[in-house]
C-alpha atoms as a PDB file:
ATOM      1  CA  UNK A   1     -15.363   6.862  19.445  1.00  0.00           C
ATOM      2  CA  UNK A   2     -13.633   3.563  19.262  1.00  0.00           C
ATOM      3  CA  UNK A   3     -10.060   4.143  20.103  1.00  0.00           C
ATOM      4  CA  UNK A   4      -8.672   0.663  18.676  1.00  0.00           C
ATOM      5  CA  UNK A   5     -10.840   1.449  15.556  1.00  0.00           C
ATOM      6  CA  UNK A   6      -9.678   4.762  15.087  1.00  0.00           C
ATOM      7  CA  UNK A   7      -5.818   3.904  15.602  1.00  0.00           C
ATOM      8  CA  UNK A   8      -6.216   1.179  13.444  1.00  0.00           C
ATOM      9  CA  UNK A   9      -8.078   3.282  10.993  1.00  0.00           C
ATOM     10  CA  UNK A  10      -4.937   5.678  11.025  1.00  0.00           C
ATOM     11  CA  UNK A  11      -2.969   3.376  10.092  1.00  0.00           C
ATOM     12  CA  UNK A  12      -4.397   1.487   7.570  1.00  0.00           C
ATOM     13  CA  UNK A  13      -5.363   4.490   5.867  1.00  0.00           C
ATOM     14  CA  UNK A  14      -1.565   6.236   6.096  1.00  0.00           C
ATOM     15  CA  UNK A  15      -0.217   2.493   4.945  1.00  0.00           C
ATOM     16  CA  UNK A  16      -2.489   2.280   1.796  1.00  0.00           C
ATOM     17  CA  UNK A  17      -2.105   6.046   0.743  1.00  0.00           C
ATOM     18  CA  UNK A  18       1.987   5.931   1.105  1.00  0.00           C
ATOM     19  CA  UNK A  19       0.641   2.832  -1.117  1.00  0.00           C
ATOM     20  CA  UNK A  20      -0.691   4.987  -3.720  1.00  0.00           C
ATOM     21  CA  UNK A  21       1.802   7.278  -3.815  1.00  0.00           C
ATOM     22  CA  UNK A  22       4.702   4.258  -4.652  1.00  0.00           C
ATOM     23  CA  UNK A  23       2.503   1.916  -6.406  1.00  0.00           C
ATOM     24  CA  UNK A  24       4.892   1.028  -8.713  1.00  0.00           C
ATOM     25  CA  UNK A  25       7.205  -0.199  -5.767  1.00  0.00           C
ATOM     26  CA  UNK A  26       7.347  -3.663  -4.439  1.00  0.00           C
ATOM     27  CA  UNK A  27       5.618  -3.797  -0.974  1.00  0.00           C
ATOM     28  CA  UNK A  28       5.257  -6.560   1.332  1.00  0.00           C
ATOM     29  CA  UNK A  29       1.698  -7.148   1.060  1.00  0.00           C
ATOM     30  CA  UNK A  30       2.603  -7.772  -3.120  1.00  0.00           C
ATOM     31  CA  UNK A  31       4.074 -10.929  -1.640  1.00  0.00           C
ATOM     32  CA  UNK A  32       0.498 -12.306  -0.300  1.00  0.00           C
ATOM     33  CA  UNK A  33      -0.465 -10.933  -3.489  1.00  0.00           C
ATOM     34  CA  UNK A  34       1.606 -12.729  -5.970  1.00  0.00           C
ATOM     35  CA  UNK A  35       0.831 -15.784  -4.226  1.00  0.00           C
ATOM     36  CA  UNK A  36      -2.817 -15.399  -4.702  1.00  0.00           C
ATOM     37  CA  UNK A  37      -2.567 -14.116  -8.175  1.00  0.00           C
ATOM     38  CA  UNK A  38      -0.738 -17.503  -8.951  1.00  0.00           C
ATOM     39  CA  UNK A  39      -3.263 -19.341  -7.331  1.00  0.00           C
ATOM     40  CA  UNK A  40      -6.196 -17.857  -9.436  1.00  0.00           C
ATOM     41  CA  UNK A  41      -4.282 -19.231 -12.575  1.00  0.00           C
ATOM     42  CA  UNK A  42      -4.783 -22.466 -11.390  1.00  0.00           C
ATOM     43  CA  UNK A  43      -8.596 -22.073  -9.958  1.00  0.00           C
ATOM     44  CA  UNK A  44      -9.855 -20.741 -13.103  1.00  0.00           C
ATOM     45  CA  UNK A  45      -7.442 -23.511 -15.513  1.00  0.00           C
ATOM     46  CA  UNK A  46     -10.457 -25.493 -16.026  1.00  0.00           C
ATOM     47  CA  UNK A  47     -12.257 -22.568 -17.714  1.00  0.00           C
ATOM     48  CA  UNK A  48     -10.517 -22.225 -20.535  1.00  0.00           C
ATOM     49  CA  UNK A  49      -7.488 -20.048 -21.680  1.00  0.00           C
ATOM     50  CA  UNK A  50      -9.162 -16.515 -21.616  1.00  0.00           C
ATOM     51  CA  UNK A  51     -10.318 -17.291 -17.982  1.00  0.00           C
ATOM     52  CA  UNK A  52      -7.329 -19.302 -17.092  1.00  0.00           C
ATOM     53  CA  UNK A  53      -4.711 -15.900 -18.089  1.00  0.00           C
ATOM     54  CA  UNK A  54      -7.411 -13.897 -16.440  1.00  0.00           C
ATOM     55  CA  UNK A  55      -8.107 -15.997 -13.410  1.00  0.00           C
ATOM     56  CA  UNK A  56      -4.588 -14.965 -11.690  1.00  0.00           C
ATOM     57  CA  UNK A  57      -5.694 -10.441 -11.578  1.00  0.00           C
ATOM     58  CA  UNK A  58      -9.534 -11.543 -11.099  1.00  0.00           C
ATOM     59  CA  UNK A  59      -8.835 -14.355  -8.151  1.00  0.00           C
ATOM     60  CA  UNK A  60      -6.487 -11.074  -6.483  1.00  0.00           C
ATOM     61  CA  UNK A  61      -9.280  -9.272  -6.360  1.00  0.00           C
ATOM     62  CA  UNK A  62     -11.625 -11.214  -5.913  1.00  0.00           C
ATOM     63  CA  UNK A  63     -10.431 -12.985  -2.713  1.00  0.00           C
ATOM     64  CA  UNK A  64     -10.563 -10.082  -0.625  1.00  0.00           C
ATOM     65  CA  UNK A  65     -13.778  -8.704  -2.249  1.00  0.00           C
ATOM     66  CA  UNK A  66     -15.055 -12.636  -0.407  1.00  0.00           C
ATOM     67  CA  UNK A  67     -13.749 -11.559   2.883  1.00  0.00           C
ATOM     68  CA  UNK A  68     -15.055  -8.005   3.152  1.00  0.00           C
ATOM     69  CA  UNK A  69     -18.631  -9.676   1.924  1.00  0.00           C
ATOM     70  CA  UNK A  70     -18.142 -12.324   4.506  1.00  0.00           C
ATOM     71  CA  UNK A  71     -17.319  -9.272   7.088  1.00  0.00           C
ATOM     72  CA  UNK A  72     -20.830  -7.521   5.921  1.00  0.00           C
ATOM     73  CA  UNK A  73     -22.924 -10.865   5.937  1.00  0.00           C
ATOM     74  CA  UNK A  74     -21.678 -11.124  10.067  1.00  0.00           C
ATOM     75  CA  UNK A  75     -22.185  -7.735  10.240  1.00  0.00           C
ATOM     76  CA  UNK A  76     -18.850  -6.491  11.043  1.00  0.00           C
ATOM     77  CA  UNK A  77     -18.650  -3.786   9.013  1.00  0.00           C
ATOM     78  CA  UNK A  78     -15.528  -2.455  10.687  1.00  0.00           C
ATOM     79  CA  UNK A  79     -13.245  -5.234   9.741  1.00  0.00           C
ATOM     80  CA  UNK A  80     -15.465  -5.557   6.182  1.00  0.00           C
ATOM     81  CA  UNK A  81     -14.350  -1.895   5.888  1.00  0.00           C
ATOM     82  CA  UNK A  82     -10.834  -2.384   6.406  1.00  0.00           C
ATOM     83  CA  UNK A  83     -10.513  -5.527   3.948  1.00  0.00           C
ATOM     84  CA  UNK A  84     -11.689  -3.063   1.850  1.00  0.00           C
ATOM     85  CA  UNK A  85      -8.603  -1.312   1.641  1.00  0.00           C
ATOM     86  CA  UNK A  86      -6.794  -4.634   0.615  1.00  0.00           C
ATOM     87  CA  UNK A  87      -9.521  -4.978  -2.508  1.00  0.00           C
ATOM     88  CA  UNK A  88      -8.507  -1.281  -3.358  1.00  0.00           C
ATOM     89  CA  UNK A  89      -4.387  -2.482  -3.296  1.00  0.00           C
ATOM     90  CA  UNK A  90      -4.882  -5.394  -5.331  1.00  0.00           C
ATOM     91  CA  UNK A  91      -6.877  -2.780  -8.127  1.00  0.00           C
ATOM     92  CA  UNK A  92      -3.855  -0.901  -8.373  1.00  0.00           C
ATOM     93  CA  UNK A  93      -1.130  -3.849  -8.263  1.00  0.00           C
ATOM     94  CA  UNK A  94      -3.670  -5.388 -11.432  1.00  0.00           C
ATOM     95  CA  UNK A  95      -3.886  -1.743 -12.697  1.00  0.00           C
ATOM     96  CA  UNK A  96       0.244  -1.864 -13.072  1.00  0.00           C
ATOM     97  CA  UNK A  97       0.359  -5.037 -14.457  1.00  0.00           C
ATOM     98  CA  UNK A  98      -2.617  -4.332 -17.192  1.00  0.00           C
ATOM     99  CA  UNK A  99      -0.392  -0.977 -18.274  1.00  0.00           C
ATOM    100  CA  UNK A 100       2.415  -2.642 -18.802  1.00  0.00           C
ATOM    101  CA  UNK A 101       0.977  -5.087 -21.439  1.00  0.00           C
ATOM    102  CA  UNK A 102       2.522  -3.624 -24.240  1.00  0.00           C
ATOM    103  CA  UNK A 103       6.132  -2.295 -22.905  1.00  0.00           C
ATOM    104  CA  UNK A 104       6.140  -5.842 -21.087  1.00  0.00           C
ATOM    105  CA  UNK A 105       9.004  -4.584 -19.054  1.00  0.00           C
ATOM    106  CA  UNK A 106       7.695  -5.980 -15.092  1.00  0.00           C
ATOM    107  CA  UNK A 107      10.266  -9.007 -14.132  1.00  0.00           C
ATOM    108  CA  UNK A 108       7.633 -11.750 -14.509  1.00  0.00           C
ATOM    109  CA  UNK A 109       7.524 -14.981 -12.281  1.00  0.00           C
ATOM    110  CA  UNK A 110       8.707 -17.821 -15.022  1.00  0.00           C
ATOM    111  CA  UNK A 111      11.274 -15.446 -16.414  1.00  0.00           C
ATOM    112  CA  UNK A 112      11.067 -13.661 -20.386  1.00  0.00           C
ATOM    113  CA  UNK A 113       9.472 -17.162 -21.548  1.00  0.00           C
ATOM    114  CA  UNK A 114       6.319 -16.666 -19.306  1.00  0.00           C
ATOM    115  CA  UNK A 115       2.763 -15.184 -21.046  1.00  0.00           C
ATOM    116  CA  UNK A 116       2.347 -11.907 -19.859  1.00  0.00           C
ATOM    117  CA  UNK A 117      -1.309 -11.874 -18.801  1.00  0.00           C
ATOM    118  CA  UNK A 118      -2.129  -8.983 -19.621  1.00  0.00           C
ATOM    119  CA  UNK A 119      -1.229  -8.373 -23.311  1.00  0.00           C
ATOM    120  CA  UNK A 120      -2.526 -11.927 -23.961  1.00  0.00           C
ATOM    121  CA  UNK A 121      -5.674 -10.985 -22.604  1.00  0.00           C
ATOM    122  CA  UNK A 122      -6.027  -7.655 -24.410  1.00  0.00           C
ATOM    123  CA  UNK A 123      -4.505  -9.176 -27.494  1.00  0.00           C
ATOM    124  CA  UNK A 124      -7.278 -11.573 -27.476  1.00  0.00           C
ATOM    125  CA  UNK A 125     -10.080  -9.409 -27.111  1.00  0.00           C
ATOM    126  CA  UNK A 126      -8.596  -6.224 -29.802  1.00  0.00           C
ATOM    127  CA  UNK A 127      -8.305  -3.747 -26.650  1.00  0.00           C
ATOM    128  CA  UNK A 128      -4.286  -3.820 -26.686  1.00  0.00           C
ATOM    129  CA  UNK A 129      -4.550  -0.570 -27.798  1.00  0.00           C
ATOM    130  CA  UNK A 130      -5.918   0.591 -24.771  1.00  0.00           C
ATOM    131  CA  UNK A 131      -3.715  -0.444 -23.076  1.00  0.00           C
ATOM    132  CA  UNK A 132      -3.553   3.189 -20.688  1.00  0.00           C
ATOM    133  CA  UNK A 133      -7.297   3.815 -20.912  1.00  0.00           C
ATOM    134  CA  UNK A 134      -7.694   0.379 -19.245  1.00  0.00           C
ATOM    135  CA  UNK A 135      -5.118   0.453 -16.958  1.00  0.00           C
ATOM    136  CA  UNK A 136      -6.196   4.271 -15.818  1.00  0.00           C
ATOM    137  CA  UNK A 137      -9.554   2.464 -15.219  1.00  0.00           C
ATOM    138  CA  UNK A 138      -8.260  -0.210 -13.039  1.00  0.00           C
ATOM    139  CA  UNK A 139      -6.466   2.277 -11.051  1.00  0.00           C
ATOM    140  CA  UNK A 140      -9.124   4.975 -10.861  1.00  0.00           C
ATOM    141  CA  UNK A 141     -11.480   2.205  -9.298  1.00  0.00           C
ATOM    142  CA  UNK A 142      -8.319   1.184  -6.757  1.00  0.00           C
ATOM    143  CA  UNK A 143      -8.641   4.735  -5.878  1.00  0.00           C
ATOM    144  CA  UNK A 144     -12.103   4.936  -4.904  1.00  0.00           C
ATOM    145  CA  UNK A 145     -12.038   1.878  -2.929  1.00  0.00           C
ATOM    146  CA  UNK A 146      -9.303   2.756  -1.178  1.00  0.00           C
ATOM    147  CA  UNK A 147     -11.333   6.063  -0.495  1.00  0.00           C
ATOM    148  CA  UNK A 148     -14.741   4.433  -0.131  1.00  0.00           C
ATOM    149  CA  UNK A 149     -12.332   2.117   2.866  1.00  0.00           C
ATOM    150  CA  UNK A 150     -11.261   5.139   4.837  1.00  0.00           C
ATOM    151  CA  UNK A 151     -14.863   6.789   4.709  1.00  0.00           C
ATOM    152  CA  UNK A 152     -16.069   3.387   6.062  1.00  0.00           C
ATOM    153  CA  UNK A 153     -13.221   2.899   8.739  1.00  0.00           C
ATOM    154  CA  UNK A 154     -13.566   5.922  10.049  1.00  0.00           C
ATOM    155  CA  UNK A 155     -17.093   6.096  10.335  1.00  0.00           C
ATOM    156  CA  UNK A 156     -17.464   2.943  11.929  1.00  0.00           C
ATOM    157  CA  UNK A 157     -14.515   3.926  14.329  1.00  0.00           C
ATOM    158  CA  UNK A 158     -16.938   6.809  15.663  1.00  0.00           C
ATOM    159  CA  UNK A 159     -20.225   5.173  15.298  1.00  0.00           C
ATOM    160  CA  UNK A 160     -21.804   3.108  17.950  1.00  0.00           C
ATOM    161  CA  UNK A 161     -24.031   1.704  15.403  1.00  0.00           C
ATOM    162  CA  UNK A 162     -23.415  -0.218  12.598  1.00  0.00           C
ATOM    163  CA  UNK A 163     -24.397   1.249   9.428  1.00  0.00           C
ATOM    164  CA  UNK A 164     -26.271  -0.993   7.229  1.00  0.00           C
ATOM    165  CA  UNK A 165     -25.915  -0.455   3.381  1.00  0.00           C
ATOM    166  CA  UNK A 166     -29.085  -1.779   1.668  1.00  0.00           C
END
């Protein structure tokens, strides 16, 4: 067993479930987030408007999704396990967002003037009614990540060998 692993596993995993339990809280790490959600905006502006409202919960995502593949690529699956945890968060902070597209009552970055993202998006494609199905979804798959991130850290705090997924 890896000590440094396994502490580190501890707390990652005891950080991200008290996570869970008060997602609907502002944490620290939703300040990283925010910043990155803003940035997707502007990424994806020069795909058009359904990409450009998207691109701020998909770039959130999808930026840590990079570094844990970049992790697996090198082979650290340790530290591509622990990013992991970090895709799972940024699930659930989307999954909060996409439920409240129809109550629109989250304090949004430009103020009451600003487009909510998500009840353009699901006005746009006809889901706005599913509103809670979609953002149990989101959630659900924050969830599993988050689980599938502690299976990972703590196997590869008590393996010697790197497990390769194929």
């Amino acid at each position: 067993m890896n000590k440094t692993r396994f502490i580190t596993t501890l707390v990652a995993t005891a950080y991200f479930l008290y996570y869970c339990l008060t997602y609907t809280d502002w944490h620290f790490i939703d300040n990283v987030n925010l910043i990155i959600h803003e940035a997707g905006h502007i990424i994806f502006l020069p795909f058009g408007e359904f990409l450009h409202i998207l691109g701020g919960s998909l770039w959130q995502v999808l930026l840590p999704l990079m570094f844990s593949f970049y992790f697996y690529q090198r082979r650290e699956y340790f530290s591509a396990s622990l990013v992991l945890f970090w895709v799972g968060q940024n699930l659930i902070n989307v999954s909060v967002y996409a439920s409240d597209s129809i109550a629109m009552q989250l304090p949004l970055l430009g103020g009451d003037s600003t487009t909510h993202d998500w009840n353009a998006l699901l006005q746009m494609t006809g889901l706005l009614r599913y509103t809670s199905v979609i953002g149990s979804a989101i959630f659900s798959a924050g969830i599993f990540v988050i689980f599938c991130a502690i299976c990972f850290s703590f196997y590869y705090s008590f393996s010697k060998e790197e497990l390769i997924i194929k």
